[in-house]
PDB file of N, CA and C in Angstrom:
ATOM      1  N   UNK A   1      -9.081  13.708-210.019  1.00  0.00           N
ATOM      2  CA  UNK A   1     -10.481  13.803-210.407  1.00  0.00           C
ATOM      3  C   UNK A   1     -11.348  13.923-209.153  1.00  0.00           C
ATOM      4  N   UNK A   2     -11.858  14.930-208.861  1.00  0.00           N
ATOM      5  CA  UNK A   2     -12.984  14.987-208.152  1.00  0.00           C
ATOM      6  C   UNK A   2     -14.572  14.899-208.740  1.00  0.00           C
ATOM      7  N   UNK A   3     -14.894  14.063-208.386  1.00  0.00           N
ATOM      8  CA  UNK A   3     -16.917  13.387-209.172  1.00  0.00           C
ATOM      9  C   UNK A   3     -16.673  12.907-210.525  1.00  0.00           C
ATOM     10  N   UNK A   4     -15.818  13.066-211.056  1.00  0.00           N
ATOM     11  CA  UNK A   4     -15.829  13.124-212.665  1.00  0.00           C
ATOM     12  C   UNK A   4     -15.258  14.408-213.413  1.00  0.00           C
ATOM     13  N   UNK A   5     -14.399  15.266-212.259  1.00  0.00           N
ATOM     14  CA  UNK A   5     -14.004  16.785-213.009  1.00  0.00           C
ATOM     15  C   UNK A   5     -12.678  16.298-212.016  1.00  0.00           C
ATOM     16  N   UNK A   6     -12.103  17.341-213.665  1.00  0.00           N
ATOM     17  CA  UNK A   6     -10.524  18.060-213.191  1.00  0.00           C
ATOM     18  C   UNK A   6      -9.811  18.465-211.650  1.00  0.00           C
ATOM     19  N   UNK A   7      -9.750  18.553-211.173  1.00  0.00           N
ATOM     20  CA  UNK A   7      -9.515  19.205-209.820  1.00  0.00           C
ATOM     21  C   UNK A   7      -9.729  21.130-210.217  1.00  0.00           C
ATOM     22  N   UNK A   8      -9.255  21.109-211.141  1.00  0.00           N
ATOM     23  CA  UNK A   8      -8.943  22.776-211.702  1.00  0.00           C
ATOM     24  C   UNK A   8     -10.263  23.244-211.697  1.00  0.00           C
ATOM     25  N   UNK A   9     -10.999  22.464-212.270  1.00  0.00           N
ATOM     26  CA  UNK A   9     -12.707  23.215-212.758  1.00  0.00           C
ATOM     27  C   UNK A   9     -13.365  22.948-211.506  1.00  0.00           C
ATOM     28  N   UNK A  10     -13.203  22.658-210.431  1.00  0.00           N
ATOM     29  CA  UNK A  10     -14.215  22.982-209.385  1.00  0.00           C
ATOM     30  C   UNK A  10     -14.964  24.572-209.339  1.00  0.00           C
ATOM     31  N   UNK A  11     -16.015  24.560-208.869  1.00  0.00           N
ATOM     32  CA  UNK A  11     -16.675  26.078-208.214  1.00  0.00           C
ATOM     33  C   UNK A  11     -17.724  25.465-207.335  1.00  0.00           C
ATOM     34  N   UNK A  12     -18.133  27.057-207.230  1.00  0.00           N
ATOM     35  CA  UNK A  12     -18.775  27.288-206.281  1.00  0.00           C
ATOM     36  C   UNK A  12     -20.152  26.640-206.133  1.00  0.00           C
ATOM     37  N   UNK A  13     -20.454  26.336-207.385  1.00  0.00           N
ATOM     38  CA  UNK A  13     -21.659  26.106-208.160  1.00  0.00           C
ATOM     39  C   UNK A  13     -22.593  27.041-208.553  1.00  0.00           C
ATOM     40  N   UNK A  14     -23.973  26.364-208.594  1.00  0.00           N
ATOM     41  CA  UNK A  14     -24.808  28.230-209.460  1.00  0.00           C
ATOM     42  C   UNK A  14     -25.275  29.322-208.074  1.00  0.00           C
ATOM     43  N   UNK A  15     -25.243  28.687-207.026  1.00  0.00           N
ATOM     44  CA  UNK A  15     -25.869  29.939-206.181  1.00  0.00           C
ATOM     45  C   UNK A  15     -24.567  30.124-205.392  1.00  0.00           C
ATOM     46  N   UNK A  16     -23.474  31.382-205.419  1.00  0.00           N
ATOM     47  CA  UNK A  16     -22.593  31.663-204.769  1.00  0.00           C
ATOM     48  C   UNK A  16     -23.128  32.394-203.765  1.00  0.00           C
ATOM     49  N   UNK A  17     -23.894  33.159-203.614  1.00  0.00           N
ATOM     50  CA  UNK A  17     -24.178  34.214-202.846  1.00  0.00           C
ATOM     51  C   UNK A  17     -24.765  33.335-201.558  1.00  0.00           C
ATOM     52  N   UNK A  18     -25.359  31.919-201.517  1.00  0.00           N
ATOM     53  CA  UNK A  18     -25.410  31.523-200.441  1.00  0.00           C
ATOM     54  C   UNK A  18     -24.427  30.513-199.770  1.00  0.00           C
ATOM     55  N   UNK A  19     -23.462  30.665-200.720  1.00  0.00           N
ATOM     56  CA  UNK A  19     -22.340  30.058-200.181  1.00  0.00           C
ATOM     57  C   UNK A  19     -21.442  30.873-199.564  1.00  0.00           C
ATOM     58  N   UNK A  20     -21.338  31.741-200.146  1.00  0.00           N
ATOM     59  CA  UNK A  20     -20.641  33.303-199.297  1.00  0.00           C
ATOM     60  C   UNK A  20     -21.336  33.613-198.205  1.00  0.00           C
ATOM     61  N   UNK A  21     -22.612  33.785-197.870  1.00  0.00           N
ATOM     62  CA  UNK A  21     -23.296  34.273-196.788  1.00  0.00           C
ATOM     63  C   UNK A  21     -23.137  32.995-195.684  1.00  0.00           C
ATOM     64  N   UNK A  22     -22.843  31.948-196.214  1.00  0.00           N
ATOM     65  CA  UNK A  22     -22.992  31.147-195.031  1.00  0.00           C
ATOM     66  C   UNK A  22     -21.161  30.741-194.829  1.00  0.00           C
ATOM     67  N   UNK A  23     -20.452  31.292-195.360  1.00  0.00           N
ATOM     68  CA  UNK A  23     -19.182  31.499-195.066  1.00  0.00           C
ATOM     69  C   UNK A  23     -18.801  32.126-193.930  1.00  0.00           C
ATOM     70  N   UNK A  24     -19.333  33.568-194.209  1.00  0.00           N
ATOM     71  CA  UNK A  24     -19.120  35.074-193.442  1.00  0.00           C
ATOM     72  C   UNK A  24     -20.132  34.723-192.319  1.00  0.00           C
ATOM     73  N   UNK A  25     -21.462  34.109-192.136  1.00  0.00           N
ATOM     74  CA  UNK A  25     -21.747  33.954-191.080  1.00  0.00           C
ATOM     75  C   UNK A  25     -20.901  32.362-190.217  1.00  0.00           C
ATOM     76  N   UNK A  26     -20.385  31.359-190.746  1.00  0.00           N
ATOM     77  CA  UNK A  26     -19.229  30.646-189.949  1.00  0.00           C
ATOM     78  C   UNK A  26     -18.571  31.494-189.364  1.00  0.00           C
ATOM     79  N   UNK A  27     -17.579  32.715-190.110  1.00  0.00           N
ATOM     80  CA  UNK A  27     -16.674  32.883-189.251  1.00  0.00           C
ATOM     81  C   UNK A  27     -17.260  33.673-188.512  1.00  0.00           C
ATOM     82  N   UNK A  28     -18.188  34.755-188.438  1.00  0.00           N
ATOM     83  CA  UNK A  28     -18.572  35.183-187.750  1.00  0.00           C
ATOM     84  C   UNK A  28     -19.190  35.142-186.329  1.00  0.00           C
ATOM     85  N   UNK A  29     -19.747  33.772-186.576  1.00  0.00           N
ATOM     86  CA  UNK A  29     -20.334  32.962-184.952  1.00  0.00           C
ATOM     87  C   UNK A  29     -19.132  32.065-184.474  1.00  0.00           C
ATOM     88  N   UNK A  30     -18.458  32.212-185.206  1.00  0.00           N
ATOM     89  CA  UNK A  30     -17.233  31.419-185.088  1.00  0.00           C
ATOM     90  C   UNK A  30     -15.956  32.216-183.646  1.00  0.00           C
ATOM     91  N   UNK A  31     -15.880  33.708-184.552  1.00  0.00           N
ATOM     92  CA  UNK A  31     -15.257  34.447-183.657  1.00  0.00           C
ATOM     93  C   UNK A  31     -16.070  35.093-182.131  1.00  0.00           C
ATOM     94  N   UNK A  32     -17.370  34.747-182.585  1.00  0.00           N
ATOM     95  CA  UNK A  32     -18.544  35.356-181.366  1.00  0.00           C
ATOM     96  C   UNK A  32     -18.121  34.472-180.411  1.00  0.00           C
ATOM     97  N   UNK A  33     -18.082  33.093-181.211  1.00  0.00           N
ATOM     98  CA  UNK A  33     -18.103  32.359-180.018  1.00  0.00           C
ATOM     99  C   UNK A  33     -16.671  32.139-178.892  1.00  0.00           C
ATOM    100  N   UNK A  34     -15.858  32.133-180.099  1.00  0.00           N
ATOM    101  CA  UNK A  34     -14.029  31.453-178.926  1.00  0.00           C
ATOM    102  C   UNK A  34     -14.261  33.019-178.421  1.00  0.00           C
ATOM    103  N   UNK A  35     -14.666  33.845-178.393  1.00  0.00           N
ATOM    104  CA  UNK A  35     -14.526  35.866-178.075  1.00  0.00           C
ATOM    105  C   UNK A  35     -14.821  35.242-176.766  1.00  0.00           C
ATOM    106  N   UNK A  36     -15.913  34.635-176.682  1.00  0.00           N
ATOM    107  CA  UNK A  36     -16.851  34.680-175.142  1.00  0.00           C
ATOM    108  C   UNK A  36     -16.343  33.905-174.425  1.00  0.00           C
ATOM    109  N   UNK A  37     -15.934  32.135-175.013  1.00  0.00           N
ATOM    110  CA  UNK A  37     -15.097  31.533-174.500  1.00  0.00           C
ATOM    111  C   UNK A  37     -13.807  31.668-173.354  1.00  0.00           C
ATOM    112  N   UNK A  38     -13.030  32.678-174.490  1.00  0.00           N
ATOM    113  CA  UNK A  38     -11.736  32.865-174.102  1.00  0.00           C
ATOM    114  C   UNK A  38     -11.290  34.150-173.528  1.00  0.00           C
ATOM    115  N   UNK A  39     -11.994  35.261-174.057  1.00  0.00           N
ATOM    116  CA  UNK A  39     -11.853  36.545-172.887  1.00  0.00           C
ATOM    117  C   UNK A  39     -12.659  36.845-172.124  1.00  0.00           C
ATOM    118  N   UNK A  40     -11.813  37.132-171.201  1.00  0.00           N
ATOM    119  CA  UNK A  40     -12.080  37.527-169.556  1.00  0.00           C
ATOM    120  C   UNK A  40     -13.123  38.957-169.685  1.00  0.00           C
ATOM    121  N   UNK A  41     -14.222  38.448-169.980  1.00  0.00           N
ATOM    122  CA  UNK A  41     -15.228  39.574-170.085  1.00  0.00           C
ATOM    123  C   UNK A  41     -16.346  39.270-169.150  1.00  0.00           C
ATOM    124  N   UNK A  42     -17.134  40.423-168.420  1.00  0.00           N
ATOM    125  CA  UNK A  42     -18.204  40.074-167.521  1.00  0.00           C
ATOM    126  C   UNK A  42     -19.290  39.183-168.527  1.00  0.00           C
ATOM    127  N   UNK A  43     -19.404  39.983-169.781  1.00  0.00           N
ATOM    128  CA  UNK A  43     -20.760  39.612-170.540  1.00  0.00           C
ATOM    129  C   UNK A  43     -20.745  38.504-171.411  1.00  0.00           C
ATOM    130  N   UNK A  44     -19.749  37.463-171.399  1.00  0.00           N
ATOM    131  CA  UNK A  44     -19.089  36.311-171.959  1.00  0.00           C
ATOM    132  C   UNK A  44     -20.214  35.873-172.456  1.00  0.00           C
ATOM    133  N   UNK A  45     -21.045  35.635-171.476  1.00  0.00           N
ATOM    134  CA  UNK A  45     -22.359  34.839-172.108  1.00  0.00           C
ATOM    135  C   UNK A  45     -23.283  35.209-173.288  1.00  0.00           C
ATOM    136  N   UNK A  46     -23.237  36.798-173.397  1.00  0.00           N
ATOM    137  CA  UNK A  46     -23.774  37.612-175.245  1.00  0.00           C
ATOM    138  C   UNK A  46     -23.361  36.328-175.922  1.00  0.00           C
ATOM    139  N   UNK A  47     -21.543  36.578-175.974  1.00  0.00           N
ATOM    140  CA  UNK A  47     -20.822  36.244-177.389  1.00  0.00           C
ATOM    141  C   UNK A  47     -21.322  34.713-177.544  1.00  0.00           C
ATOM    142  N   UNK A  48     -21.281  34.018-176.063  1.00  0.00           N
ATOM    143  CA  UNK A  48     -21.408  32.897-176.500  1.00  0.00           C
ATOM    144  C   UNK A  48     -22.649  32.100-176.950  1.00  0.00           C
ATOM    145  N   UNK A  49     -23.256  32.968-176.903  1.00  0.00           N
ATOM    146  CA  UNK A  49     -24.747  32.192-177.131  1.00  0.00           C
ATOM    147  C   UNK A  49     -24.970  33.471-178.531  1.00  0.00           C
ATOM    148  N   UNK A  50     -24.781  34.613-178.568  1.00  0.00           N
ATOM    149  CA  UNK A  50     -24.864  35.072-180.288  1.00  0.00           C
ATOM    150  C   UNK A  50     -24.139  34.307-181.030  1.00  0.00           C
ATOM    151  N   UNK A  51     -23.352  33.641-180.641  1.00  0.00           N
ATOM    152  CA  UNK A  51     -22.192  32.982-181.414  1.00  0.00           C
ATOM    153  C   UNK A  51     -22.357  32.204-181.814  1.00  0.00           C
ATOM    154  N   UNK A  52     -23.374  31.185-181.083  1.00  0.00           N
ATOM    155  CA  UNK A  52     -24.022  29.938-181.043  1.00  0.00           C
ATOM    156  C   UNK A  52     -25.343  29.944-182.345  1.00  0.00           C
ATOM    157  N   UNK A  53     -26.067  30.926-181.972  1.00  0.00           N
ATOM    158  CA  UNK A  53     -27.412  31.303-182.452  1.00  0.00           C
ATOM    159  C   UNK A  53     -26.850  31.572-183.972  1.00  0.00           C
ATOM    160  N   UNK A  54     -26.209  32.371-184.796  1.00  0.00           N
ATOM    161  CA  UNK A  54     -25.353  32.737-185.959  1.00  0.00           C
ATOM    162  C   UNK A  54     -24.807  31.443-186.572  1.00  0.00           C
ATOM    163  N   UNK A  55     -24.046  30.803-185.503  1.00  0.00           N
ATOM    164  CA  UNK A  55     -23.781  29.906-186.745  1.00  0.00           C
ATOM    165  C   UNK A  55     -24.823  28.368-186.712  1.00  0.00           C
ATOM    166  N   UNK A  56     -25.844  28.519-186.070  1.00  0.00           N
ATOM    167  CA  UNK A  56     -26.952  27.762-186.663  1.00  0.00           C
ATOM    168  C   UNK A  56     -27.890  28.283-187.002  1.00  0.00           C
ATOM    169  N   UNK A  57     -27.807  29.497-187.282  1.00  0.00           N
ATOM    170  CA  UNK A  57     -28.508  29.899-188.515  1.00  0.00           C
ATOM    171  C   UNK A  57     -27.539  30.191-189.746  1.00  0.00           C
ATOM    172  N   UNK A  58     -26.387  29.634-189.889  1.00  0.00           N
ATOM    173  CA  UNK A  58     -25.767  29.741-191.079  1.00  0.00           C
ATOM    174  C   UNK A  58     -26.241  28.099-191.953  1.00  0.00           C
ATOM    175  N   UNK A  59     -26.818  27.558-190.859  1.00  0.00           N
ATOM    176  CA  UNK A  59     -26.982  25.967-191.622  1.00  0.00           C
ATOM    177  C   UNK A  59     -27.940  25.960-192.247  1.00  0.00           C
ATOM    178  N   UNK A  60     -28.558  26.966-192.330  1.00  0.00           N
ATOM    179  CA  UNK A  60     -29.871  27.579-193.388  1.00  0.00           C
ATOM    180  C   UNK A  60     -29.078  27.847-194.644  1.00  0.00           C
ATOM    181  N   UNK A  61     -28.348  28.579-194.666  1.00  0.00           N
ATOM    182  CA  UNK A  61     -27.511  29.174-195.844  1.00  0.00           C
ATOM    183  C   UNK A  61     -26.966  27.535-196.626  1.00  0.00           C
ATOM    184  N   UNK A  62     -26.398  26.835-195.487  1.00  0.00           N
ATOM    185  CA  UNK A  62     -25.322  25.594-196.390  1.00  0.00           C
ATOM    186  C   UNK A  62     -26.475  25.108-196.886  1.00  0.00           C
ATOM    187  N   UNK A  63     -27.558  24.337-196.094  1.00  0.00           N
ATOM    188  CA  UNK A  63     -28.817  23.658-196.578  1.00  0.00           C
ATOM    189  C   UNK A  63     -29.220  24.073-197.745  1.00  0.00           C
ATOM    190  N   UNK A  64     -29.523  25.475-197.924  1.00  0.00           N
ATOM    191  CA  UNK A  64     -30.046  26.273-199.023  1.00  0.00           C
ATOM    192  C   UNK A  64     -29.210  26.340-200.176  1.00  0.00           C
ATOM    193  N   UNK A  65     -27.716  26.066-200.190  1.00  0.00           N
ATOM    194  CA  UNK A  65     -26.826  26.037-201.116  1.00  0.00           C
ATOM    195  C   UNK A  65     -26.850  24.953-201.526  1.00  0.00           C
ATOM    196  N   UNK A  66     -26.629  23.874-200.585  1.00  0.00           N
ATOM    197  CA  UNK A  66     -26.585  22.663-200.790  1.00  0.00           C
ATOM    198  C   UNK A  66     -27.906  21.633-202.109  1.00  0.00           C
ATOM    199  N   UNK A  67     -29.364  22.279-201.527  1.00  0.00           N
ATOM    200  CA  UNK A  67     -30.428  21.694-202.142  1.00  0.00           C
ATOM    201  C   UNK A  67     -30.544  22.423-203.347  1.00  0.00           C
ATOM    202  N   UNK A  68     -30.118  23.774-203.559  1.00  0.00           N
ATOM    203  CA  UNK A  68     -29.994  24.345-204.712  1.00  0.00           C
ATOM    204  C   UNK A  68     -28.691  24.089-205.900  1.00  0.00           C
ATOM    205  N   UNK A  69     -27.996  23.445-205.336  1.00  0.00           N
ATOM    206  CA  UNK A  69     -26.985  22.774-206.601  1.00  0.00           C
ATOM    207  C   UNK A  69     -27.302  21.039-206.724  1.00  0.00           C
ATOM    208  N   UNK A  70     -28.449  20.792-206.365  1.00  0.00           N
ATOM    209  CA  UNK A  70     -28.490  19.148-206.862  1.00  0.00           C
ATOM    210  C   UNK A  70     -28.624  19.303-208.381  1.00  0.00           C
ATOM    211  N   UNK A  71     -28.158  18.503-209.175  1.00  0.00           N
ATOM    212  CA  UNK A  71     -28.388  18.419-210.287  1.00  0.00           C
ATOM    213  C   UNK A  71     -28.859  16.938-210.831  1.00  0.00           C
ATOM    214  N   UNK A  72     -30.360  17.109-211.250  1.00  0.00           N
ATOM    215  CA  UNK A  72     -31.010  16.186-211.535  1.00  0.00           C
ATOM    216  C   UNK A  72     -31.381  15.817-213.331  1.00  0.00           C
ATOM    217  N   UNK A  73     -31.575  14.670-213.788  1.00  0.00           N
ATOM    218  CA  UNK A  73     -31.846  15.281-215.532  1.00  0.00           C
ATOM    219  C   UNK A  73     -33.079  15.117-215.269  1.00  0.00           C
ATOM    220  N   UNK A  74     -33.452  15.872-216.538  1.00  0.00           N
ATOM    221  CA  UNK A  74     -35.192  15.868-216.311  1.00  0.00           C
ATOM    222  C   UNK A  74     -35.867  14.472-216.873  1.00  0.00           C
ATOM    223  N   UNK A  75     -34.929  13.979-216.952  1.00  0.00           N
ATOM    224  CA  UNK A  75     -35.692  12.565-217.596  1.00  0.00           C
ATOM    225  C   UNK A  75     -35.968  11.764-215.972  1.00  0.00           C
ATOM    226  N   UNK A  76     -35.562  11.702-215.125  1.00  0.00           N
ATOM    227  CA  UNK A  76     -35.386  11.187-213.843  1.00  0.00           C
ATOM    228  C   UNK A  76     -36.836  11.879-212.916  1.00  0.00           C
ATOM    229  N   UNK A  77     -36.939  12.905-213.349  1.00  0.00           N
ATOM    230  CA  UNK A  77     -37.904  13.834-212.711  1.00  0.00           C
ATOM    231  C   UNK A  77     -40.015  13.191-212.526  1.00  0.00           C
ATOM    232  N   UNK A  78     -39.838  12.893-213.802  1.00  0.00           N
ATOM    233  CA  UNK A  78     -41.372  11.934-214.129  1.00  0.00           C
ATOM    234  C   UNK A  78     -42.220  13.280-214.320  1.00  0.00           C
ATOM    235  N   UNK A  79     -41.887  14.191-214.762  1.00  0.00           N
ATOM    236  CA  UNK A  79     -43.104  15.437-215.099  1.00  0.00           C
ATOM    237  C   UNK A  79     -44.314  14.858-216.021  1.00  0.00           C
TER     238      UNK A  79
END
């Protein structure tokens, strides 16, 4: 049981598309970054600081996924 569910019925929740975008930008600043790290390139410093910059702006995406699947009842709300 994960929260109160099956293990089987997990997802993504309702907004996938910012869970995907902040996927593809992980790996993406991900590979920018060990790129600059680890090969012997004059311009090391691009990758490593695009690399850097990408994946903190992917913490926009998790944040944004994240605050968009709270699930609250509306009785809790006080409208």
């Amino acid at each position: 049981m994960l929260l109160g569910r099956p293990w089987g019925q997990c997802s993504a929740g309702r907004c996938a598309l910012f869970l995907v975008l902040a996927l593809l930008l992980d790996a993406l600043g991900l590979v920018l970054l060990l790129l600059g790290l680890f090969a012997a390139l004059d311009y090391w410093d691009f990758f490593v600081y695009s690399g850097s910059l990408i994946l903190a702006f992917s913490l926009l995406f998790w944040i944004t996924w994240y605050s968009l699947n709270i699930e609250l009842p509306l009785e809790k709300l006080d409208l």
